[in-house]
Protein backbone atom coordinates (compact mmCIF):
# COMPACT_ATOMS: atom_id res chain seq x y z
CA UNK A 1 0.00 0.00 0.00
CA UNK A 2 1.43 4.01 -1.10
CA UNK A 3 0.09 6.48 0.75
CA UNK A 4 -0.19 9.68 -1.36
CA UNK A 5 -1.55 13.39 -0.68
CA UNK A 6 -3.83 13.36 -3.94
CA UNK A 7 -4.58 11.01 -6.91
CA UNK A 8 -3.15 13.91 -8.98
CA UNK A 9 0.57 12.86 -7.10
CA UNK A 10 -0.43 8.78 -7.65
CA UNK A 11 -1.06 9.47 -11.59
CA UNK A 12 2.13 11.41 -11.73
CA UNK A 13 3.74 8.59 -9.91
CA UNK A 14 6.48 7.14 -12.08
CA UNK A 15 5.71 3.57 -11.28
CA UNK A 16 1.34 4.13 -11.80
CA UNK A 17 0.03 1.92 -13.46
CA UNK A 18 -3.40 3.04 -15.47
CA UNK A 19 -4.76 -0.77 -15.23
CA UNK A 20 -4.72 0.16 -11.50
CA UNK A 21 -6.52 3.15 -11.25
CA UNK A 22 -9.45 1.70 -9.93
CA UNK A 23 -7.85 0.71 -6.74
CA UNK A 24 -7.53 4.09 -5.87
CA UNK A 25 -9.12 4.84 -2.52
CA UNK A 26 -9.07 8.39 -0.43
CA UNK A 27 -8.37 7.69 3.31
CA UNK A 28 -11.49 8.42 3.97
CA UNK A 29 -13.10 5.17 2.47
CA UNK A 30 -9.70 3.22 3.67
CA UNK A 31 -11.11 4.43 7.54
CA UNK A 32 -14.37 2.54 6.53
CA UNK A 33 -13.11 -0.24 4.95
CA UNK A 34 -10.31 -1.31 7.98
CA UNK A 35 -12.52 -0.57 10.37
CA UNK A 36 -15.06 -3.42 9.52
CA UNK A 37 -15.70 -6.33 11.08
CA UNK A 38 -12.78 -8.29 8.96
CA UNK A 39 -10.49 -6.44 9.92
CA UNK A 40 -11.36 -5.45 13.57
CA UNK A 41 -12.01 -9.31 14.93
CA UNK A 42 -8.46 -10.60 13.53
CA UNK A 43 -7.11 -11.31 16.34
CA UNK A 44 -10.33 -13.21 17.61
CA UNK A 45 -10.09 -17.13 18.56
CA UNK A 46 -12.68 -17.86 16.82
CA UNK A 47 -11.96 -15.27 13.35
CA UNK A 48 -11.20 -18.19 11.25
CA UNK A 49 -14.69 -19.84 11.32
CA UNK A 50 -16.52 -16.63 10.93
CA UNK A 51 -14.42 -15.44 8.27
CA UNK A 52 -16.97 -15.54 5.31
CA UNK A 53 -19.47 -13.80 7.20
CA UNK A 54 -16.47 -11.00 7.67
CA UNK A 55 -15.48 -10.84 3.88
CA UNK A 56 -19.46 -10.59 2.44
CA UNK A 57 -19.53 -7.05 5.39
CA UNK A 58 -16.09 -6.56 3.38
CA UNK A 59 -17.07 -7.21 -0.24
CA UNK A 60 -20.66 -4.98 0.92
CA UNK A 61 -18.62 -1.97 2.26
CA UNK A 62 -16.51 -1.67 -1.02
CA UNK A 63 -19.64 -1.48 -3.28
CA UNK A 64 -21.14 1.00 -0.89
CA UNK A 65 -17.86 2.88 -1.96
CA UNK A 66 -18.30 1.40 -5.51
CA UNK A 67 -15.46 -0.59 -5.60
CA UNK A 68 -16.79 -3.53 -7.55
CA UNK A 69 -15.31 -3.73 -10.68
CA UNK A 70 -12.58 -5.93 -12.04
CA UNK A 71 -9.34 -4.95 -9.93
CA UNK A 72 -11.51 -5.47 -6.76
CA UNK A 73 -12.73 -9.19 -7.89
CA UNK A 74 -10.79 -12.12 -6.31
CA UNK A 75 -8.86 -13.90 -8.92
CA UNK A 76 -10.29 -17.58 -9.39
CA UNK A 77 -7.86 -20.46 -8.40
């Protein structure tokens, strides 16, 4: 993960990647996406078993930011 101060500074970034735009997020929606439930409970006993609960609250707080298109999809096995 790069932190920068704007997506102006990313795109002007000599390693940016255009294929990658999409995964572009302000801090703002990174607050609300680490603070979920997946992220909160890792250190739980019990995380592992409720861990596809965690990742659908996950996978529904990235299309509230609409985050849903290719670069977000899991890559099948």
């Amino acid at each position: 993960m790069n932190l920068f101060r704007s997506e102006e500074h990313i795109r002007n970034w000599a390693r940016f990647d255009p294929a990658t735009a999409e995964g572009i997020l302000s801090l703002s929606d990174l607050v609300k996406l680490f603070s979920g439930i997946y992220f909160r409970r890792r250190l739980d006993g019990d995380w592992v078993s409720h861990s596809r609960e965690y990742v659908r609250e996950m996978v529904d707080t990235l299309a509230k930011l609409g985050k849903t298109g290719p670069f977000w999809k899991r890559p099948k096995p």
